[in-house]
C-alpha atoms as a PDB file:
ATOM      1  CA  UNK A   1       0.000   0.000   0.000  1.00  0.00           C
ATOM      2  CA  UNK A   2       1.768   3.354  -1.258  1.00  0.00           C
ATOM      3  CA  UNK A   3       0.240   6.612   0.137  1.00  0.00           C
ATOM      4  CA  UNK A   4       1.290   9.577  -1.788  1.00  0.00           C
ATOM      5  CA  UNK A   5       0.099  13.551  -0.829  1.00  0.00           C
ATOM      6  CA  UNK A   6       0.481  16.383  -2.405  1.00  0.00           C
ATOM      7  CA  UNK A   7       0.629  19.796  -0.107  1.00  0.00           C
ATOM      8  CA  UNK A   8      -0.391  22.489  -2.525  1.00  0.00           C
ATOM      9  CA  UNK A   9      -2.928  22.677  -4.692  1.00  0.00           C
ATOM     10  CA  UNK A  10      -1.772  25.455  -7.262  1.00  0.00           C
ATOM     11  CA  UNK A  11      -0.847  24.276 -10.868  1.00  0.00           C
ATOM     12  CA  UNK A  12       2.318  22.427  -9.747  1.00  0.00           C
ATOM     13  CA  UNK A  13       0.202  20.646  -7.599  1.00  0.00           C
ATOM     14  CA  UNK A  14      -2.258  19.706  -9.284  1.00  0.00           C
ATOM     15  CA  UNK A  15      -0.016  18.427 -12.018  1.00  0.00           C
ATOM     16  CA  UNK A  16       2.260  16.149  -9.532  1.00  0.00           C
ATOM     17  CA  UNK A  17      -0.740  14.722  -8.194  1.00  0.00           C
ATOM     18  CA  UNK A  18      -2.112  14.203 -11.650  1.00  0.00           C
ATOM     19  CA  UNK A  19       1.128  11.965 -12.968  1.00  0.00           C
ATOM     20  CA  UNK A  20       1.489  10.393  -9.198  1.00  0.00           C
ATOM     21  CA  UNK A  21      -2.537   8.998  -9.815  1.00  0.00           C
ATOM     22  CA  UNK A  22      -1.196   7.618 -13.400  1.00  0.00           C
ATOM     23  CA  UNK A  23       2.091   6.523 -12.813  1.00  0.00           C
ATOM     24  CA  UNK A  24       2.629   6.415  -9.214  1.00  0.00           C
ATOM     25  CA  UNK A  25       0.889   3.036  -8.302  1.00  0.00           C
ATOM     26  CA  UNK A  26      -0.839   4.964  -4.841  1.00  0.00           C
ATOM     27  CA  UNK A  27      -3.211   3.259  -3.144  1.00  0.00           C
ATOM     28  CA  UNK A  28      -3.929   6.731  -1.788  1.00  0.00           C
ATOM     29  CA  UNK A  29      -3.642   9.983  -2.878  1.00  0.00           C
ATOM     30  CA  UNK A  30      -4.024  13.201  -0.864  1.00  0.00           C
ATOM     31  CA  UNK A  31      -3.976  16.912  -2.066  1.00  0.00           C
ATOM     32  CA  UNK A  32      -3.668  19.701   0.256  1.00  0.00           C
ATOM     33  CA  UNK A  33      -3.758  23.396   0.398  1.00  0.00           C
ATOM     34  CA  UNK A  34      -4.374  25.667   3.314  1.00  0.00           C
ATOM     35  CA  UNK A  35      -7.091  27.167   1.371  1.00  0.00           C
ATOM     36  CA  UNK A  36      -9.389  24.019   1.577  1.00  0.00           C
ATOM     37  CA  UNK A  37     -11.955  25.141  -1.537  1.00  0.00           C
ATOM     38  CA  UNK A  38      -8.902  25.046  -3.824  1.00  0.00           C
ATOM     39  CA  UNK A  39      -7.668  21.425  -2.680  1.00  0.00           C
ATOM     40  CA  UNK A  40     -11.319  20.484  -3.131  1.00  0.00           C
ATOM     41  CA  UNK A  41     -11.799  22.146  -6.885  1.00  0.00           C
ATOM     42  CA  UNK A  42      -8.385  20.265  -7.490  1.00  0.00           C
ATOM     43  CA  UNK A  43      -9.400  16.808  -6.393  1.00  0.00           C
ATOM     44  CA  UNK A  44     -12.875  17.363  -8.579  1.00  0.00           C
ATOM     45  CA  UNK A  45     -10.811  18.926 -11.728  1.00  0.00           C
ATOM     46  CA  UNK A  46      -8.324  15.142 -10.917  1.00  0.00           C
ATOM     47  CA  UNK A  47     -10.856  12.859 -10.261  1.00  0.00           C
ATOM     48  CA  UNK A  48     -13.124  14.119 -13.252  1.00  0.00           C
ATOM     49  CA  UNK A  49      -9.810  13.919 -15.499  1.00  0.00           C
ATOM     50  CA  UNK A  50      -9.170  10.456 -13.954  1.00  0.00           C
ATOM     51  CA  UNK A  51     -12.392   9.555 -14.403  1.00  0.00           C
ATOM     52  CA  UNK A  52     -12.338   7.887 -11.223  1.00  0.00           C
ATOM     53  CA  UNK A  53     -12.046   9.244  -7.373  1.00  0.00           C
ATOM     54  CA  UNK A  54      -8.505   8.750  -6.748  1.00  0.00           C
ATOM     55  CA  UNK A  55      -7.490  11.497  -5.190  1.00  0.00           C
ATOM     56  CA  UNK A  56      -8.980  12.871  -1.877  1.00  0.00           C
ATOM     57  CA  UNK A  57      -8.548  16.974  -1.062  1.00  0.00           C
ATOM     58  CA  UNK A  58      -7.411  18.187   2.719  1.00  0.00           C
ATOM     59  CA  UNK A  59      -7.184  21.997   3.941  1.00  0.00           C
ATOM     60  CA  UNK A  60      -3.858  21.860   5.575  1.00  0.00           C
ATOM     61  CA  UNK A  61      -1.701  25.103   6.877  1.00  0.00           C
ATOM     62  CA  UNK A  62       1.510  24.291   6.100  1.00  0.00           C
ATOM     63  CA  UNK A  63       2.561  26.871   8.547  1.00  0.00           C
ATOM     64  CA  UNK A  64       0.810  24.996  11.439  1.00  0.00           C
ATOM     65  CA  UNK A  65       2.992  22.412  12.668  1.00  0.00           C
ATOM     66  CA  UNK A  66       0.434  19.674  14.034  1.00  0.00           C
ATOM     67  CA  UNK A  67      -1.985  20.180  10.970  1.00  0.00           C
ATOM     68  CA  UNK A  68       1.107  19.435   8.827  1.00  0.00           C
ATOM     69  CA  UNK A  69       2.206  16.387  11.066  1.00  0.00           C
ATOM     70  CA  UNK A  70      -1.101  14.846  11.007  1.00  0.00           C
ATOM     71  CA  UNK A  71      -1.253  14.984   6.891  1.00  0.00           C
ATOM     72  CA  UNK A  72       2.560  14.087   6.939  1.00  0.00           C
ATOM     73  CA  UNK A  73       2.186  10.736   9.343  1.00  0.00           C
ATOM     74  CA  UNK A  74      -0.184   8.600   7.281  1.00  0.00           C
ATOM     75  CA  UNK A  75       1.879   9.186   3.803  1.00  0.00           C
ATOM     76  CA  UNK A  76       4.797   7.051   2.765  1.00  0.00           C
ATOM     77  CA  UNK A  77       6.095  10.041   0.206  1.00  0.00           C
ATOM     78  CA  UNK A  78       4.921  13.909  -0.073  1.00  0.00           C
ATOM     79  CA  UNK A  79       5.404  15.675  -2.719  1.00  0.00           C
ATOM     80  CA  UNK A  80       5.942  19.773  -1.836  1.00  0.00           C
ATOM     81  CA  UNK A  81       4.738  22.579  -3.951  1.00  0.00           C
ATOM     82  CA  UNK A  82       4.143  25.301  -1.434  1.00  0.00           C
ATOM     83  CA  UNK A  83       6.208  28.632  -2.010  1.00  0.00           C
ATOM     84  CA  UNK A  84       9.834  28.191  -1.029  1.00  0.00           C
ATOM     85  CA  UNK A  85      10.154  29.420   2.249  1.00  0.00           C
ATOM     86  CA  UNK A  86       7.992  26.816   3.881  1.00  0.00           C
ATOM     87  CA  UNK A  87      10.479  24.539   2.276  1.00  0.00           C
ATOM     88  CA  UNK A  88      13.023  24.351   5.656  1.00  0.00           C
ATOM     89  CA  UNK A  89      10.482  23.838   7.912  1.00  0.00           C
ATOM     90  CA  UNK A  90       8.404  21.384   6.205  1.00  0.00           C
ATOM     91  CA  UNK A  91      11.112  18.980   5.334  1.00  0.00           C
ATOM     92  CA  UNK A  92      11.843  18.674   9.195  1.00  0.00           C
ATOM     93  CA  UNK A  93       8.400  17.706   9.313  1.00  0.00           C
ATOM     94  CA  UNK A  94       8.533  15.060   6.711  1.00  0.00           C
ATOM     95  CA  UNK A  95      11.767  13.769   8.622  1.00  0.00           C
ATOM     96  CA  UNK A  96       9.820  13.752  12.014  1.00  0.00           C
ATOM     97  CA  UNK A  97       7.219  12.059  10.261  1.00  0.00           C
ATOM     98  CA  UNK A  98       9.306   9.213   8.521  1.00  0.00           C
ATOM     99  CA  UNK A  99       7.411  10.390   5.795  1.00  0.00           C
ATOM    100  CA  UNK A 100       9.977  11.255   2.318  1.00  0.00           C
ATOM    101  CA  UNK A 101       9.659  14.353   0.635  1.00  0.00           C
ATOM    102  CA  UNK A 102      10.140  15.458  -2.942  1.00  0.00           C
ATOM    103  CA  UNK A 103       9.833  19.508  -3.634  1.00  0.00           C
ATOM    104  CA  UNK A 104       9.583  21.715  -6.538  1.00  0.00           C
ATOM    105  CA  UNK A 105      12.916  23.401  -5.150  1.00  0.00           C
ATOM    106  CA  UNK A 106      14.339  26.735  -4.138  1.00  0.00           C
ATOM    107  CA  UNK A 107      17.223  28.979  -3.556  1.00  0.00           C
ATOM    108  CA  UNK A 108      20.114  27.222  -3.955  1.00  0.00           C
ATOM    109  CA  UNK A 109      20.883  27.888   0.092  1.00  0.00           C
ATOM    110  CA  UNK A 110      17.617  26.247   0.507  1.00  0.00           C
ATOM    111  CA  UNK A 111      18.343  23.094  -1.203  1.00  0.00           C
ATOM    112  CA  UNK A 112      21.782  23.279   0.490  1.00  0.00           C
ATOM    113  CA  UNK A 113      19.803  23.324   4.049  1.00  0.00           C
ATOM    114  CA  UNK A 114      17.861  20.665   3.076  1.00  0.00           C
ATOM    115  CA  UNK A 115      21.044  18.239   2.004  1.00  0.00           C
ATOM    116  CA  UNK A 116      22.523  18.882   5.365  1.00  0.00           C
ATOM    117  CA  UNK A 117      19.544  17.022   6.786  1.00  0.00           C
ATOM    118  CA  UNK A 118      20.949  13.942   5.221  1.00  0.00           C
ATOM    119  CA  UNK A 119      21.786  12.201   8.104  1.00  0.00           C
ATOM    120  CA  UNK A 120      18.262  12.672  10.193  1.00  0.00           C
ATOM    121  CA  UNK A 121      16.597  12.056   6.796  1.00  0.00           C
ATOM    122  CA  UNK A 122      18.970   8.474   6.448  1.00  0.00           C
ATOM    123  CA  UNK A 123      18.289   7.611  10.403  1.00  0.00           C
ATOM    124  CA  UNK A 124      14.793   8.171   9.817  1.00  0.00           C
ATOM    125  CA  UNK A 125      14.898   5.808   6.752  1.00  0.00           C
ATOM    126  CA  UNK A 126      13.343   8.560   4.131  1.00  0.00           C
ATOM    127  CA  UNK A 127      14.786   9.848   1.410  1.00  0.00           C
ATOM    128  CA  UNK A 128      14.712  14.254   0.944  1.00  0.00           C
ATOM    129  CA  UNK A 129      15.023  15.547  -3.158  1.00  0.00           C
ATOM    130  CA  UNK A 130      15.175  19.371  -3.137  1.00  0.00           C
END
């Protein structure tokens, strides 16, 4: 059982969850955004495309740290496509979680950050692509 999420529901998004419910092979797939009508017109726009309902929508704060633990725990891999500056903080997260995390990336000091969590990310047995 794979369970893939998506936090962000812009047009990055919404296309990562779109090839994750094609190619992926999830047995779940969550999309979140912290404005919850957008996740939800998202997961309709996927589903509808899909023309099945394989992806389920979630209004999640990235910038609240038990909202984003609770959507991180159940996932085996998130993919992030929130503006950059959440980046730092929500990889942590994902470690915490023992949840991997793939993002859309950043400043270059930003993906440098992120590689320096190598060694929580490899004792937490996830992998982190900036």
């Amino acid at each position: 059982m794979t369970a893939y999420g998506v936090l962000g529901a812009g047009r990055q998004g919404t296309a990562a969850a779109y090839d994750l419910a094609v190619h992926g092979g999830a047995t779940r797939l969550l999309i979140a955004d912290r404005d919850g009508p957008a996740a939800h017109a998202a997961a309709e726009r996927l589903n509808r495309l899909l023309g099945r309902e394989a992806v389920e929508p979630l209004a999640v704060d990235a910038g609240e740290r038990r909202a984003l633990e609770r959507f991180l725990d159940p996932l085996d891999v998130v993919v992030c496509a929130v503006p950059y500056a959440r980046l730092l903080p929500i990889t942590r997260a994902a470690i915490a979680a023992g949840t991997g995390m793939v993002d859309m990336g950043g400043p270059t000091e930003t993906a440098l950050a992120q590689l320096a969590m190598h060694p929580d990310a490899r004792q937490a047995g996830v992998a982190v692509v900036p």
